[in-house]
Structures are given as structure tokens and as C-alpha cells.
N, C-alpha and C. Protein backbone atom coordinates (compact mmCIF):
# COMPACT_ATOMS: atom_id res chain seq x y z
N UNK A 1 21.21 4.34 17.23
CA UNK A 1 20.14 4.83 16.40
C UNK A 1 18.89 3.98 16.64
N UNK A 2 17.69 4.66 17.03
CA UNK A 2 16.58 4.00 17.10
C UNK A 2 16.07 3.09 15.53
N UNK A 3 15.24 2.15 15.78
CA UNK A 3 15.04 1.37 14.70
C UNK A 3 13.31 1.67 14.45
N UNK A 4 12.72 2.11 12.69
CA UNK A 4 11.58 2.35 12.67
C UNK A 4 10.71 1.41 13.21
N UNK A 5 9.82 2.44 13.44
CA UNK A 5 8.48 1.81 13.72
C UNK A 5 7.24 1.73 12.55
N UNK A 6 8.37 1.43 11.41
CA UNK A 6 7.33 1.42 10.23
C UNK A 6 7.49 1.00 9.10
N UNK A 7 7.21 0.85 8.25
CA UNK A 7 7.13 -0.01 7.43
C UNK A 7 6.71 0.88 5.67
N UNK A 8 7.56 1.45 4.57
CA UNK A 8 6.55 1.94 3.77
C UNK A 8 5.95 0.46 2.97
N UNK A 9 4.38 0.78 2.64
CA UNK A 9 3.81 -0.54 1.90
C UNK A 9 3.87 -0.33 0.70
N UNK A 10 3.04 -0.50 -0.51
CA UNK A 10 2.45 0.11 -1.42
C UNK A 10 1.16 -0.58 -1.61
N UNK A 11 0.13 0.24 -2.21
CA UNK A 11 -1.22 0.04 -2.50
C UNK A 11 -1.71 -0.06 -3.92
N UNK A 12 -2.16 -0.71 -4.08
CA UNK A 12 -2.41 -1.26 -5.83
C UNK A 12 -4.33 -1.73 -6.18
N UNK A 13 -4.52 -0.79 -6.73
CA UNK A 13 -5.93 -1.51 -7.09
C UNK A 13 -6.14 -2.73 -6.78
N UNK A 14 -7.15 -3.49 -6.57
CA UNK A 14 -7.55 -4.81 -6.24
C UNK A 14 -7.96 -5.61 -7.44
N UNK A 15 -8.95 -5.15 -8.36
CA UNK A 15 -9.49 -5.33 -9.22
C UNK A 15 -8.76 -4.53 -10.89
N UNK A 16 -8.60 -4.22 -10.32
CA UNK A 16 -7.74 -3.09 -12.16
C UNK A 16 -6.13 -2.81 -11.67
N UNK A 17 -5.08 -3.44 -11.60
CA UNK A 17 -4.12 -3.05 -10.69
C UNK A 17 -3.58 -2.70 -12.51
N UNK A 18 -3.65 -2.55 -13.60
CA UNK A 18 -3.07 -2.05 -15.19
C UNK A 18 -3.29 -0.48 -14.91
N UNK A 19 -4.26 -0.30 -14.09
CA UNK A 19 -4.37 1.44 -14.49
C UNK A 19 -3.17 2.45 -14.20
N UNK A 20 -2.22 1.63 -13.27
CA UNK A 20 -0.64 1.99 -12.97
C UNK A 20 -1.09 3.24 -11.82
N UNK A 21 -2.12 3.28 -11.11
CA UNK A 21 -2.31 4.36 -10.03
C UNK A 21 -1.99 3.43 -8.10
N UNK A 22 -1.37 3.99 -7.47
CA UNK A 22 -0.28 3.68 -6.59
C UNK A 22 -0.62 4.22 -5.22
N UNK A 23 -0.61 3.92 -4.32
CA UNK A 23 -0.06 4.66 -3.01
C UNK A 23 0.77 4.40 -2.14
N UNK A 24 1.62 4.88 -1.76
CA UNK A 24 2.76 4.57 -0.72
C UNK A 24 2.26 4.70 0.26
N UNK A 25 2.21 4.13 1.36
CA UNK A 25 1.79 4.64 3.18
C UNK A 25 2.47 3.70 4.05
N UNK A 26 2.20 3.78 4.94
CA UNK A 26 3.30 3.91 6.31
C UNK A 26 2.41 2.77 7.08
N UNK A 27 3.26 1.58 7.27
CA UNK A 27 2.08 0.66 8.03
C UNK A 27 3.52 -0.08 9.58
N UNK A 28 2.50 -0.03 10.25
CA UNK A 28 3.78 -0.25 11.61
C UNK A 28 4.21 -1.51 11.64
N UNK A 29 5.27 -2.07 12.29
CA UNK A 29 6.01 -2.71 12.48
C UNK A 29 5.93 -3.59 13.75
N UNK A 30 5.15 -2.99 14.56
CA UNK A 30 4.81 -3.55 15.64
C UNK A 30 2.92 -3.66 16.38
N UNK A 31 2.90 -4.39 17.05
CA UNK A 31 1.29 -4.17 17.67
C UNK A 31 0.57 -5.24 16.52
N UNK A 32 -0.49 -5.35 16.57
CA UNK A 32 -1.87 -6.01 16.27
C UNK A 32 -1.87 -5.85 14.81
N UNK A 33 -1.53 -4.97 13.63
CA UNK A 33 -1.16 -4.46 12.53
C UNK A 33 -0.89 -4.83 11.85
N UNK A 34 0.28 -5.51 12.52
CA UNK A 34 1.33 -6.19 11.72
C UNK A 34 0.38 -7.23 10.56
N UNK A 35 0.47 -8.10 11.28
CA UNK A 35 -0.69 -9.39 10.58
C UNK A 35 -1.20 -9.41 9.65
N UNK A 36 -2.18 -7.75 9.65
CA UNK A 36 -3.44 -8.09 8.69
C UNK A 36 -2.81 -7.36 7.64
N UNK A 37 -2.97 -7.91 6.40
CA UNK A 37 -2.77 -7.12 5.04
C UNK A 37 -3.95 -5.61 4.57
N UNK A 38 -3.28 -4.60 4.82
CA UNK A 38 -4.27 -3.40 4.59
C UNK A 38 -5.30 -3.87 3.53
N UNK A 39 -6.63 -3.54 3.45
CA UNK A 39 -7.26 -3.10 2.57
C UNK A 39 -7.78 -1.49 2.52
N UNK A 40 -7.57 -0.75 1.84
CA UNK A 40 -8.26 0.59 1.86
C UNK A 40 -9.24 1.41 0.85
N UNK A 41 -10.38 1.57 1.09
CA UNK A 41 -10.76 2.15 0.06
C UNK A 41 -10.45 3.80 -0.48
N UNK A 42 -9.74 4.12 -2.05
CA UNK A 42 -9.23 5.40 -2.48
C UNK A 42 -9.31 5.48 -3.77
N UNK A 43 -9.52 6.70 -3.78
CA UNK A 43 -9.79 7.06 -5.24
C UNK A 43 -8.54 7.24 -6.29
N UNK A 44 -9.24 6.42 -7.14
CA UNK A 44 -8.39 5.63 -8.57
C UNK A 44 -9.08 7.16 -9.84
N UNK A 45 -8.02 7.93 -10.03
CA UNK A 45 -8.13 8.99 -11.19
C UNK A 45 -8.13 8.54 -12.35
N UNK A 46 -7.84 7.28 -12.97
CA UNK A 46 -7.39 6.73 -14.06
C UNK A 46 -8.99 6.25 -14.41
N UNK A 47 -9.62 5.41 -13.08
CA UNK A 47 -11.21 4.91 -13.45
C UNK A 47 -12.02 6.11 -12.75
N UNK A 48 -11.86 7.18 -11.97
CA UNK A 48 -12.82 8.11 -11.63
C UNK A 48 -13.87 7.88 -10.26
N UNK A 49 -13.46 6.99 -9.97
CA UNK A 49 -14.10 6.84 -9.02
C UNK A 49 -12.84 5.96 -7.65
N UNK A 50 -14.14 5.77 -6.68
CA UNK A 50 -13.30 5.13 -5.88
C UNK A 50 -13.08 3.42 -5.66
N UNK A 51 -12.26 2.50 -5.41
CA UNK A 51 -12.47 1.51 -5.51
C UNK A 51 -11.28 1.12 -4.25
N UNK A 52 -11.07 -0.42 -3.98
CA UNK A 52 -10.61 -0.88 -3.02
C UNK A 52 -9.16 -0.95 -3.56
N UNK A 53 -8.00 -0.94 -2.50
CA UNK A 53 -6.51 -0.78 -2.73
C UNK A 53 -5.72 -1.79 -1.77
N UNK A 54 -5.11 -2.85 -2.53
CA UNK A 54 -5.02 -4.07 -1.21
C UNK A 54 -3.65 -3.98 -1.24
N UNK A 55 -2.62 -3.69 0.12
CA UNK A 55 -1.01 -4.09 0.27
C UNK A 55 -0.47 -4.90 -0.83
N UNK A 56 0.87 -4.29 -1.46
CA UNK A 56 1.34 -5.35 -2.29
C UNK A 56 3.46 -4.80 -1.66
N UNK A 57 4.42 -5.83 -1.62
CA UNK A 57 5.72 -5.65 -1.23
C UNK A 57 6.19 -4.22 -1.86
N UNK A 58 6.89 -3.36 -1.49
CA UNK A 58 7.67 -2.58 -2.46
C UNK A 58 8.27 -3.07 -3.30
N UNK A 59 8.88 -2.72 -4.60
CA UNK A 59 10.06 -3.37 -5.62
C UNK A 59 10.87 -3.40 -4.46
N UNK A 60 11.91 -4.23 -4.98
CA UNK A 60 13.26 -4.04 -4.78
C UNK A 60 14.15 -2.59 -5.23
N UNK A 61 15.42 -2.17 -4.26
CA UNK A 61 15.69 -0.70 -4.31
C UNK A 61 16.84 -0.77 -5.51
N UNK A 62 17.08 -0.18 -6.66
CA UNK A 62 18.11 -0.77 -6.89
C UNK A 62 18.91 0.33 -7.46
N UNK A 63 20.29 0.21 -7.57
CA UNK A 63 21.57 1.53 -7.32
C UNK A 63 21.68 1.95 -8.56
């Protein structure tokens, strides 16, 4: 079985991370990438506008 080439992250407000608004995305595992901690700018529905969303670990999975 091939092994991913990816990674899911999660994305958390930078500045207001209480408003409980989230994104999951897909960051690779290999290449130049790796390293840098995403920053992205996306729109936060809770404050209405858009603001910056910085990598944070997934929880832990639990049964």
C-alpha cells in the first residue's frame, strides 16, 4: 500500500480562535512545505469578515 502524501492540518483563527470556526485541509508531507506552518487568509462567519487562519495539530482520534 502506497503511503500518503499528505497530511490533514486544521486551521484556527489567529487572533479570535473562541469563535469555534475551523478548517480542515490537506498539507503535504513531502517537498519545501513541509517546514513552513500555513498561514491562510478565510472567511470567519461567526466575525463576518475575513481574517488570517494559522496551522494548529489535529486532536487526538479517539474510539
Amino acid at each position: 500500500m502506497a503511503k500518503k502524501s499528505f497530511a490533514l492540518k486544521q486551521l484556527l483563527p489567529e487572533e479570535k480562535p473562541e469563535t469555534g470556526t475551523k478548517y480542515i485541509v490537506r498539507k503535504p508531507t513531502k517537498g519545501l512545505k513541509v517546514a513552513e506552518k500555513l498561514r491562510v487568509k478565510k472567511y470567519d462567519p461567526v466575525l463576518k469578515k475575513h481574517v488570517w487562519f494559522v496551522e494548529k495539530k489535529m486532536p487526538p482520534h479517539s474510539k
